[in-house]
C-alpha atoms as a PDB file:
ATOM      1  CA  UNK A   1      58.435 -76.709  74.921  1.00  0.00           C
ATOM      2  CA  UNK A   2      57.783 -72.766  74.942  1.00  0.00           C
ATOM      3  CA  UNK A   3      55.236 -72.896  72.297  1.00  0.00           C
ATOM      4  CA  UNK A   4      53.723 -76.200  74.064  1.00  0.00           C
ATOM      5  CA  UNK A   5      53.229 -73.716  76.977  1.00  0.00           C
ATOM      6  CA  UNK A   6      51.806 -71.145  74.907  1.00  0.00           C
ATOM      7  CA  UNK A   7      49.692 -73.044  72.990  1.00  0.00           C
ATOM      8  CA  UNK A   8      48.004 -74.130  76.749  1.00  0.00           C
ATOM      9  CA  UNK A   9      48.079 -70.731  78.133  1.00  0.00           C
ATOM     10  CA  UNK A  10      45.864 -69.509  75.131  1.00  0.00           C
ATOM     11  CA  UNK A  11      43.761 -72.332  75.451  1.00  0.00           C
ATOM     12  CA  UNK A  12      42.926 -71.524  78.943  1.00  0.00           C
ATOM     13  CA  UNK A  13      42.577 -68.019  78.100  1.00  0.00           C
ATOM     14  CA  UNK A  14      40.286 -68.914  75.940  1.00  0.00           C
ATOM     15  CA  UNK A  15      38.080 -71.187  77.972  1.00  0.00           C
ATOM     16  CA  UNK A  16      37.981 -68.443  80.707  1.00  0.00           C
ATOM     17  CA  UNK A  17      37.186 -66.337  78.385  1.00  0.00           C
ATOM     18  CA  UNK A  18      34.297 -68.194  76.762  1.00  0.00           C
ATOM     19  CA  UNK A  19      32.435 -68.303  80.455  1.00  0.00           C
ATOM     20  CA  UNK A  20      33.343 -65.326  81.479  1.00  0.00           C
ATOM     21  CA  UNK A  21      31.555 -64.181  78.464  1.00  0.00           C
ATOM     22  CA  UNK A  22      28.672 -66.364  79.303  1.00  0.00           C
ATOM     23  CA  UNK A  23      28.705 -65.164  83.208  1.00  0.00           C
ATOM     24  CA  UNK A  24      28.576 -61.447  82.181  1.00  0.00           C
ATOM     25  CA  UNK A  25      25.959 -62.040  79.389  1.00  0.00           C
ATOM     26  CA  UNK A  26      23.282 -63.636  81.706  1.00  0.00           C
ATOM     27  CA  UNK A  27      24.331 -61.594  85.198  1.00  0.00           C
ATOM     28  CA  UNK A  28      21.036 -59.209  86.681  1.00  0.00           C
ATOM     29  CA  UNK A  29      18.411 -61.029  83.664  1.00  0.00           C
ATOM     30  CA  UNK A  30      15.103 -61.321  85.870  1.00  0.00           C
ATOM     31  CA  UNK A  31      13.548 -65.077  85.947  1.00  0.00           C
ATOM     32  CA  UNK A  32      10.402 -65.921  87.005  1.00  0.00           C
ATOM     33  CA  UNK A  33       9.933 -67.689  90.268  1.00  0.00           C
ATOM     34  CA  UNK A  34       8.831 -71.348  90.210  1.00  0.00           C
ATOM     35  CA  UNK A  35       9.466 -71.943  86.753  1.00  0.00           C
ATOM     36  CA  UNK A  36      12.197 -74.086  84.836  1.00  0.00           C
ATOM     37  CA  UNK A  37      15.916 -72.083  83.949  1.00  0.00           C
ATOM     38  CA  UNK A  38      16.749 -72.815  80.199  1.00  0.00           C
ATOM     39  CA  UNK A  39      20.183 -71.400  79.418  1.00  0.00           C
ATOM     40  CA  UNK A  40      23.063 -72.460  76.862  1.00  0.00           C
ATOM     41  CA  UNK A  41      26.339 -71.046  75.981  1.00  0.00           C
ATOM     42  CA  UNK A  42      28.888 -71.946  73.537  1.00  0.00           C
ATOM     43  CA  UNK A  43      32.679 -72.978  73.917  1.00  0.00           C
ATOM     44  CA  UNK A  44      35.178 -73.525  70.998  1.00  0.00           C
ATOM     45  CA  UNK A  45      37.572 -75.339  73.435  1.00  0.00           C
ATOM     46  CA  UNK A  46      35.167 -77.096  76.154  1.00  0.00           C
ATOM     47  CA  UNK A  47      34.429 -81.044  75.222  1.00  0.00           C
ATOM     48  CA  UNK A  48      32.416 -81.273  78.251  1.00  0.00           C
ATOM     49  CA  UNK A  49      30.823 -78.378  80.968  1.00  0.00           C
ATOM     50  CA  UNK A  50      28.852 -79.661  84.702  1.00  0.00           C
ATOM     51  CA  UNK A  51      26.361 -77.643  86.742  1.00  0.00           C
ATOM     52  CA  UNK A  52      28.157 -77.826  90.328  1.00  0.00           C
ATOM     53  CA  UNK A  53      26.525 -75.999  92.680  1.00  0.00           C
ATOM     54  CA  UNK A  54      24.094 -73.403  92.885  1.00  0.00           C
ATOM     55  CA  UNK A  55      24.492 -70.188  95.977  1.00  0.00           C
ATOM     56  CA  UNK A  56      20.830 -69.722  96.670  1.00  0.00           C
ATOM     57  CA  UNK A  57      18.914 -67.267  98.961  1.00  0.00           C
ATOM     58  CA  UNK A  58      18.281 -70.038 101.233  1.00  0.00           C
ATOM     59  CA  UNK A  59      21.833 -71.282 101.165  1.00  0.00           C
ATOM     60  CA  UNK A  60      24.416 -73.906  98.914  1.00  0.00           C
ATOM     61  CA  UNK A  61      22.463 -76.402  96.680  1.00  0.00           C
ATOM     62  CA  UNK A  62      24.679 -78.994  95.049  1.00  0.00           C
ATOM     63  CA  UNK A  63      24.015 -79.234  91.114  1.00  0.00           C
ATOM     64  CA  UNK A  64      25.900 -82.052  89.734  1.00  0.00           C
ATOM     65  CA  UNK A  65      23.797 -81.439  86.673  1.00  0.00           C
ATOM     66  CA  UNK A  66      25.854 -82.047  83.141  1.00  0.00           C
ATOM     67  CA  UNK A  67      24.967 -79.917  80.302  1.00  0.00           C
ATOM     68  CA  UNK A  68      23.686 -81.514  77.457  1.00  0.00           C
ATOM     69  CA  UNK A  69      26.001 -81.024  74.725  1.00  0.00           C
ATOM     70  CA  UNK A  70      25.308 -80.014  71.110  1.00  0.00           C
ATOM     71  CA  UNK A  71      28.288 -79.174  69.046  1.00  0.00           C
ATOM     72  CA  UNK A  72      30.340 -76.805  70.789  1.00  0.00           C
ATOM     73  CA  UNK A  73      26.553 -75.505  72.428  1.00  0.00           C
ATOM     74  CA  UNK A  74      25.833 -76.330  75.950  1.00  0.00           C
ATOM     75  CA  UNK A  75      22.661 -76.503  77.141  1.00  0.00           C
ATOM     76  CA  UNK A  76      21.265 -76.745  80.891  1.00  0.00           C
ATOM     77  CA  UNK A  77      17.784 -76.726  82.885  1.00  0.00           C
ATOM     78  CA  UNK A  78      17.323 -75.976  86.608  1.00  0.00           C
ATOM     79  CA  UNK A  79      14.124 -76.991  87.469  1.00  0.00           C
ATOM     80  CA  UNK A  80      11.106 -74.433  88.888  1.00  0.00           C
ATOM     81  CA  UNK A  81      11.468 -76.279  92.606  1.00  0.00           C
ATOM     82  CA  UNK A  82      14.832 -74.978  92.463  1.00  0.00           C
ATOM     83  CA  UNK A  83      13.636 -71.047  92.219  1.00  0.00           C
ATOM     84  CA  UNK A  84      10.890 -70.839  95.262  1.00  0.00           C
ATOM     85  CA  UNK A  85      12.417 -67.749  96.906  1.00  0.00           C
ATOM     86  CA  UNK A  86      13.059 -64.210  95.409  1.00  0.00           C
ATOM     87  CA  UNK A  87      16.433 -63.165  95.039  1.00  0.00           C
ATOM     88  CA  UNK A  88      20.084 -63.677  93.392  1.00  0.00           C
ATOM     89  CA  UNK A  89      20.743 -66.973  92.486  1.00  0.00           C
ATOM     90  CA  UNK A  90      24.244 -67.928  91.026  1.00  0.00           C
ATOM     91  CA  UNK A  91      25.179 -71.791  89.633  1.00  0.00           C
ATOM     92  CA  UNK A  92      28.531 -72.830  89.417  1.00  0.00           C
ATOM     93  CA  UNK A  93      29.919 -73.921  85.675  1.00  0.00           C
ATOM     94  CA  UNK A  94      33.142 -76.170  85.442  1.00  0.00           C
ATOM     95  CA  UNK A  95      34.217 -76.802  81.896  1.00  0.00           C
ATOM     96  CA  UNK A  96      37.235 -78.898  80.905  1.00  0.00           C
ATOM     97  CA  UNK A  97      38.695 -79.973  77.564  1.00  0.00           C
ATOM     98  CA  UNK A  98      39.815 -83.962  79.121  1.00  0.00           C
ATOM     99  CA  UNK A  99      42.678 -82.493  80.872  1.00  0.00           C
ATOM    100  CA  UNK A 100      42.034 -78.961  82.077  1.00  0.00           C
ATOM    101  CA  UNK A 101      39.031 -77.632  84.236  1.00  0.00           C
ATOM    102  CA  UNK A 102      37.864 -74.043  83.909  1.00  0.00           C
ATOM    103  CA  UNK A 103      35.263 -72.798  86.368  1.00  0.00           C
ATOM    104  CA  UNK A 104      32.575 -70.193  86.006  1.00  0.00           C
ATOM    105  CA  UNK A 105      29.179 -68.836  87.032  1.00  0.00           C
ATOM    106  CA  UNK A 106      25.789 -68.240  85.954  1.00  0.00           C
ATOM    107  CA  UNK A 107      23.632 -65.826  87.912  1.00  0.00           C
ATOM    108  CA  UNK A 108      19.603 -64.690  87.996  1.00  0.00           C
ATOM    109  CA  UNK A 109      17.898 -62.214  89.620  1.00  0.00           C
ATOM    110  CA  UNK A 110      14.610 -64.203  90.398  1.00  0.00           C
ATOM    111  CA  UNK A 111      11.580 -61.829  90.937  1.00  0.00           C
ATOM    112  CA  UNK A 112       7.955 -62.947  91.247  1.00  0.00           C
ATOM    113  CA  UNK A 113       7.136 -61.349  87.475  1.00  0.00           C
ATOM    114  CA  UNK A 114      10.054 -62.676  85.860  1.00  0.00           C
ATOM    115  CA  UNK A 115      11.240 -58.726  84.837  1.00  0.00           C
ATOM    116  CA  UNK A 116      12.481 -55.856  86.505  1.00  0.00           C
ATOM    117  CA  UNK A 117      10.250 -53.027  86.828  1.00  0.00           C
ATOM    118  CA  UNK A 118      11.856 -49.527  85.277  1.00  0.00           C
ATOM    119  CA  UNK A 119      11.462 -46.065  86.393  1.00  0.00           C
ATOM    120  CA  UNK A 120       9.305 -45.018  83.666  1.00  0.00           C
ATOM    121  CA  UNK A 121       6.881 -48.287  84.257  1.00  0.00           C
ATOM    122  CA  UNK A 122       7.033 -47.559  88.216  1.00  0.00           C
ATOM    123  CA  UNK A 123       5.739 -43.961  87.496  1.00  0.00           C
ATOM    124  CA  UNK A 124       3.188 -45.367  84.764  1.00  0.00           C
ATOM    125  CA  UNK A 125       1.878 -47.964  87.999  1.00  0.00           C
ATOM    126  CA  UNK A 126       2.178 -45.358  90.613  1.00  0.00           C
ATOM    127  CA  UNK A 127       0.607 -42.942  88.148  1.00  0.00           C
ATOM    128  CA  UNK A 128      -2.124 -45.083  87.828  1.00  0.00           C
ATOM    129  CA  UNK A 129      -2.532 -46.731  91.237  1.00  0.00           C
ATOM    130  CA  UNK A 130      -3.105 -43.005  92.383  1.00  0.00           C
ATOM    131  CA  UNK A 131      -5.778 -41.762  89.331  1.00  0.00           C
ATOM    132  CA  UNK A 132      -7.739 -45.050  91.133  1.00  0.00           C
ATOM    133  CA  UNK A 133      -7.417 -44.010  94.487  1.00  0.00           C
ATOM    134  CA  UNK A 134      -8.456 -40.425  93.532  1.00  0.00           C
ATOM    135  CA  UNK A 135     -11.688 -41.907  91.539  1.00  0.00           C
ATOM    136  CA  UNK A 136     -12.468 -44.008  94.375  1.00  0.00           C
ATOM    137  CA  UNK A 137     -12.053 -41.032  97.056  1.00  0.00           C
ATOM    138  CA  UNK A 138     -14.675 -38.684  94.569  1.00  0.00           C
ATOM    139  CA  UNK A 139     -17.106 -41.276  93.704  1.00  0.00           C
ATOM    140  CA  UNK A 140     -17.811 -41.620  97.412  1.00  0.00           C
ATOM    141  CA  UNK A 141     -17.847 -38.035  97.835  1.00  0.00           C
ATOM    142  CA  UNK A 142     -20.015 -38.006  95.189  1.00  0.00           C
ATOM    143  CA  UNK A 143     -22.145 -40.594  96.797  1.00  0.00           C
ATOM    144  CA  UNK A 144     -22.646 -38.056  99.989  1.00  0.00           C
ATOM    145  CA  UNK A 145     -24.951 -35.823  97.464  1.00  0.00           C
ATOM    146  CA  UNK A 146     -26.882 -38.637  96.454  1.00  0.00           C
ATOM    147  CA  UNK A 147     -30.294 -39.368  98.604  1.00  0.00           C
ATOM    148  CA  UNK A 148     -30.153 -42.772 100.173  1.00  0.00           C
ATOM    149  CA  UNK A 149     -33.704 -43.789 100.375  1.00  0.00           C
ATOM    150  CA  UNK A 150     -37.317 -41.775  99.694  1.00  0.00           C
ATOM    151  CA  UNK A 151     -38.486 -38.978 100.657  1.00  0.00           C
ATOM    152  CA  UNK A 152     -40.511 -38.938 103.694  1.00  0.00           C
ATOM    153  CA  UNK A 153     -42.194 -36.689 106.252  1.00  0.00           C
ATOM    154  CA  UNK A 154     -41.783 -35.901 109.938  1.00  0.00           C
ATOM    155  CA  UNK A 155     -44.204 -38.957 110.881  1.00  0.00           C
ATOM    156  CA  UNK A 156     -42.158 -41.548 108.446  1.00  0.00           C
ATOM    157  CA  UNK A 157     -45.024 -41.405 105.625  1.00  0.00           C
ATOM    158  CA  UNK A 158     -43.586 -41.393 102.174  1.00  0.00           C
ATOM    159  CA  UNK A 159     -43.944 -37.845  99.698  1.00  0.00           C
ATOM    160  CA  UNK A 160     -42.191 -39.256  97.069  1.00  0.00           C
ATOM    161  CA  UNK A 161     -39.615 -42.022  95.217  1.00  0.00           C
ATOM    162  CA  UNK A 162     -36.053 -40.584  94.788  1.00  0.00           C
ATOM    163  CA  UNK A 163     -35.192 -42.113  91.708  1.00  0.00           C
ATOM    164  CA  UNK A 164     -31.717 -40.653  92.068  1.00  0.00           C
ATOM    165  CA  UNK A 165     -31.178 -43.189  94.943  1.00  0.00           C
ATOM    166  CA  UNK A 166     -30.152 -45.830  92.069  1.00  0.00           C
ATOM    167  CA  UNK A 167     -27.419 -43.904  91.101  1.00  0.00           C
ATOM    168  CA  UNK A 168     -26.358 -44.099  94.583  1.00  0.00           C
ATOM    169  CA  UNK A 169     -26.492 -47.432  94.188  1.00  0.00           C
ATOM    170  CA  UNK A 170     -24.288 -47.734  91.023  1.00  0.00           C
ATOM    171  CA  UNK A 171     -21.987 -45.433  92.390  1.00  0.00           C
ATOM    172  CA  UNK A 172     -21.297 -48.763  95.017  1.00  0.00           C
ATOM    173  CA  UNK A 173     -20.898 -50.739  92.394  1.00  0.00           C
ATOM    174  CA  UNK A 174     -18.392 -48.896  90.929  1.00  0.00           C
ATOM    175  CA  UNK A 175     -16.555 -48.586  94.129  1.00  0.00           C
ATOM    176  CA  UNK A 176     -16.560 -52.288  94.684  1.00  0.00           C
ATOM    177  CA  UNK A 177     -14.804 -52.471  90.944  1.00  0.00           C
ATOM    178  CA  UNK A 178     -12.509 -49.630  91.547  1.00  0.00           C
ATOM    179  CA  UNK A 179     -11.376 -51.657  95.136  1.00  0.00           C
ATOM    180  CA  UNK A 180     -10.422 -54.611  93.282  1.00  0.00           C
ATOM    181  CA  UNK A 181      -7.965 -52.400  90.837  1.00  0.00           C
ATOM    182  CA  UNK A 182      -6.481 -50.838  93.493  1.00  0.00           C
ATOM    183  CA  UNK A 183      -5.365 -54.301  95.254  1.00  0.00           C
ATOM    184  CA  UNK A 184      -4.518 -55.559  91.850  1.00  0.00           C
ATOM    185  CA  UNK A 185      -2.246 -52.448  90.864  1.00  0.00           C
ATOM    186  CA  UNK A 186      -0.854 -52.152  94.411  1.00  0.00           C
ATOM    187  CA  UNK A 187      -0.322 -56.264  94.240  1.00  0.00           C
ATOM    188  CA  UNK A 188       1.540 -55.869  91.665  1.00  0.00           C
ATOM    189  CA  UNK A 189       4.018 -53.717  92.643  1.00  0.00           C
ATOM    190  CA  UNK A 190       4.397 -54.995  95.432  1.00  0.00           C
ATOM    191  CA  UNK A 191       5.514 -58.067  93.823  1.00  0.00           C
ATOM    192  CA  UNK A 192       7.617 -55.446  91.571  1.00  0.00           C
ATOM    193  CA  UNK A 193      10.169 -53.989  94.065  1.00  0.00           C
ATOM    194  CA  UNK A 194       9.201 -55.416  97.874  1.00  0.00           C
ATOM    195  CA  UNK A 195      11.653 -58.766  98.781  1.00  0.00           C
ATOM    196  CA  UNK A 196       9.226 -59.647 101.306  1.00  0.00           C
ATOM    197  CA  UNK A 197       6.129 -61.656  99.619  1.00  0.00           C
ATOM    198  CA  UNK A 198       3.733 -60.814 102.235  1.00  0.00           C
ATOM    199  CA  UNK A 199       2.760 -57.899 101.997  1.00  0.00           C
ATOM    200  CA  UNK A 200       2.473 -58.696  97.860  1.00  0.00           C
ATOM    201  CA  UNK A 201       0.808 -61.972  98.116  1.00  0.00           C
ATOM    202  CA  UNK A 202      -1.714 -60.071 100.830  1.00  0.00           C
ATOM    203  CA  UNK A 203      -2.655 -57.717  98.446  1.00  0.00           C
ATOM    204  CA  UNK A 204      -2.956 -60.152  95.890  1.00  0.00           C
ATOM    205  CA  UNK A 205      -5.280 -62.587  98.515  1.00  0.00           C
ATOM    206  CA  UNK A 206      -7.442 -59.190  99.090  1.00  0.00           C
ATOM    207  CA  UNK A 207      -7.783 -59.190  94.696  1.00  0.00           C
ATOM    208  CA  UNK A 208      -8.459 -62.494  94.020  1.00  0.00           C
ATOM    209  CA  UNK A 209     -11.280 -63.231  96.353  1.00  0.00           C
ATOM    210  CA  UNK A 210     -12.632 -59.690  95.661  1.00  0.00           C
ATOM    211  CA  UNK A 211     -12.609 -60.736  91.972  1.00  0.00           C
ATOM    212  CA  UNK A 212     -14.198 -63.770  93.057  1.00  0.00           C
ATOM    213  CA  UNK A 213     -17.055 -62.806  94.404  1.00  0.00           C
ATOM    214  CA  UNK A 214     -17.915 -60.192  92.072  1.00  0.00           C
ATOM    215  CA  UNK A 215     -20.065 -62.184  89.989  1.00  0.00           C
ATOM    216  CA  UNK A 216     -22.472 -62.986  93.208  1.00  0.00           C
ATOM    217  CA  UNK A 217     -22.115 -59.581  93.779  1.00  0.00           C
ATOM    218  CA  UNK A 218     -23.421 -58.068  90.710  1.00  0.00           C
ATOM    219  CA  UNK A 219     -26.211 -60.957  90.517  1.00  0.00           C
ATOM    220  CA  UNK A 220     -27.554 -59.858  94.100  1.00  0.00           C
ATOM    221  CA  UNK A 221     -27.457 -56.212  93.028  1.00  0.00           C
ATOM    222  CA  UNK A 222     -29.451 -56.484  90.330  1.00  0.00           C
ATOM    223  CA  UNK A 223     -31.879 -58.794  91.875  1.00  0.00           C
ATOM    224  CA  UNK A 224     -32.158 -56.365  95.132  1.00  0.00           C
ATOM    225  CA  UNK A 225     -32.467 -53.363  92.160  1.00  0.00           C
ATOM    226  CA  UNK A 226     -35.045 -54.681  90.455  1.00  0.00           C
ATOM    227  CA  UNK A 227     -37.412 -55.869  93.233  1.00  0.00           C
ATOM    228  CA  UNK A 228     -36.814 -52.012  94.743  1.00  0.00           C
ATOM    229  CA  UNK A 229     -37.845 -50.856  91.335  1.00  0.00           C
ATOM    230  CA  UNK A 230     -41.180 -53.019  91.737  1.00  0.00           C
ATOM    231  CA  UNK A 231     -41.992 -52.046  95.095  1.00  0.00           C
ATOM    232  CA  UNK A 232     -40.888 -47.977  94.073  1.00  0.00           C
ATOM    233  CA  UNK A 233     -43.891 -48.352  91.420  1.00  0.00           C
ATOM    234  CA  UNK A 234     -46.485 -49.647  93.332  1.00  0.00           C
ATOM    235  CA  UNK A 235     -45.944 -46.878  95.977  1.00  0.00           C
ATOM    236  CA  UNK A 236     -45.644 -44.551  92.735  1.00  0.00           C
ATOM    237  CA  UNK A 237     -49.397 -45.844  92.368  1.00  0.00           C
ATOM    238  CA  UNK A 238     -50.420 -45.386  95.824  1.00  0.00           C
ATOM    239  CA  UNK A 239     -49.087 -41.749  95.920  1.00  0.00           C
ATOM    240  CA  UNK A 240     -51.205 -40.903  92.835  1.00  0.00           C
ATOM    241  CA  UNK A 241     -54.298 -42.309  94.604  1.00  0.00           C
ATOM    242  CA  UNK A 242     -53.478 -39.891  96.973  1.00  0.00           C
ATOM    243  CA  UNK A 243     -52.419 -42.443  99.468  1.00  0.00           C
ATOM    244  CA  UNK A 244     -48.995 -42.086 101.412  1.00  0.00           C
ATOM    245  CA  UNK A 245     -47.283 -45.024 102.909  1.00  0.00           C
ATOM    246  CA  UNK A 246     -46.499 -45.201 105.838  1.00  0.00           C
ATOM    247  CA  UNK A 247     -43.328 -46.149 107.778  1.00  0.00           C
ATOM    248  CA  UNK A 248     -44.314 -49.595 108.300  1.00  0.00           C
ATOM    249  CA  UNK A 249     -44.340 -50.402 103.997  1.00  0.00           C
END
């Protein structure tokens, strides 16, 4: 009867044991919001292991889920709809042999990226985000040196064309680009190491229909570009006939 007893202690040390292990091995590992949980573990003594419940930022979820058993490897899925808020999710594991029932846990850290941000990739971000700002800042500045239009006199008759105007113009181009890294960056890490989405997904809103129009963007620029081009050589032609436009053209 005493080695009956310790034969069954053992066993149960050993099913704790084998869940515990799988608890500690998958604690704090960042998963991806809205996306399916794949996750297996193995037990020597185990003939059968459930999904129970689930403690969830918005509250208790029952499970009821049973693992799908290969061997003496169990293997689960928790769908995406399951993971729609960031934070800690744990699930609830009961395993039993046919007579005894062992219980342990699962948890996730669910972040919008699916990964935990470190120090050195928070400076490498931050590092970054602020190299953009700091280009952005200068090629304004730099755009405050740049002549906006052509030269004219007192009475609004033209002298001459300020060809440098059109790197005025690229510099707002490049602004317009530089703008749509900086909400992308900042986006990001937002979504990196804020709980609260909106701030993140604001950012993100601000990127995405930035990006968006881009493409309209660059097509009008060129267009309005080009036709100032045109209209900067036929003045060109006027001024070397001597004749200077006037305010009106």
């Amino acid at each position: 009867m005493k080695s009956d007893k310790i034969i069954i202690a053992l066993f149960i040390l050993l099913l704790i044991v084998n869940i515990s292990a799988l608890a500690t091995a998958q604690d704090y590992e960042p998963h991806k919001k809205d996306t399916d949980l794949e996750f297996s573990f193995t037990s020597n003594a185990a003939v059968s292991c459930n999904v129970t419940i689930g403690n969830t930022p918005s509250g208790i979820v029952i499970i009821n889920q049973s693992s799908q058993q290969s061997g003496q490897t169990f293997n689960n899925t928790i769908f995406a709809g399951n993971f729609s808020e960031l934070g800690n999710y744990c699930y609830n594991i009961e395993c039993s042999d046919g007579s005894t029932i062992e219980a342990g846990s699962v948890c996730r850290e669910v972040t919008y990226l699916g990964k935990q941000l470190s120090e050195g990739q928070a400076l490498m971000y931050l590092g970054f985000l602020t190299l953009l700002v700091l280009v952005f800042v200068l090629n304004f500045i730099g755009m405050g040196f740049l002549p906006a239009k052509n030269t004219r006199d007192e009475e609004g008759r033209m002298l001459s064309i300020s060809y440098m105007k059109y790197f005025r113009n690229i510099l707002w181009m490049t602004g317009y680009f530089l703008f749509i890294g900086i909400a992308y960056v900042s986006s990001n890490l937002a979504f990196g190491f804020l709980e609260e989405e909106l701030i993140a997904n604001t950012l993100f809103l601000i990127f995405r229909i930035s990006f968006m129009f881009a493409p309209i963007i660059v097509i009008v620029w060129l267009i309005w570009i080009f036709v100032s081009m045109f209209h900067d050589k036929q003045f060109q032609r006027m001024l070397n006939r001597g004749v200077f436009p006037g305010s009106n053209l």
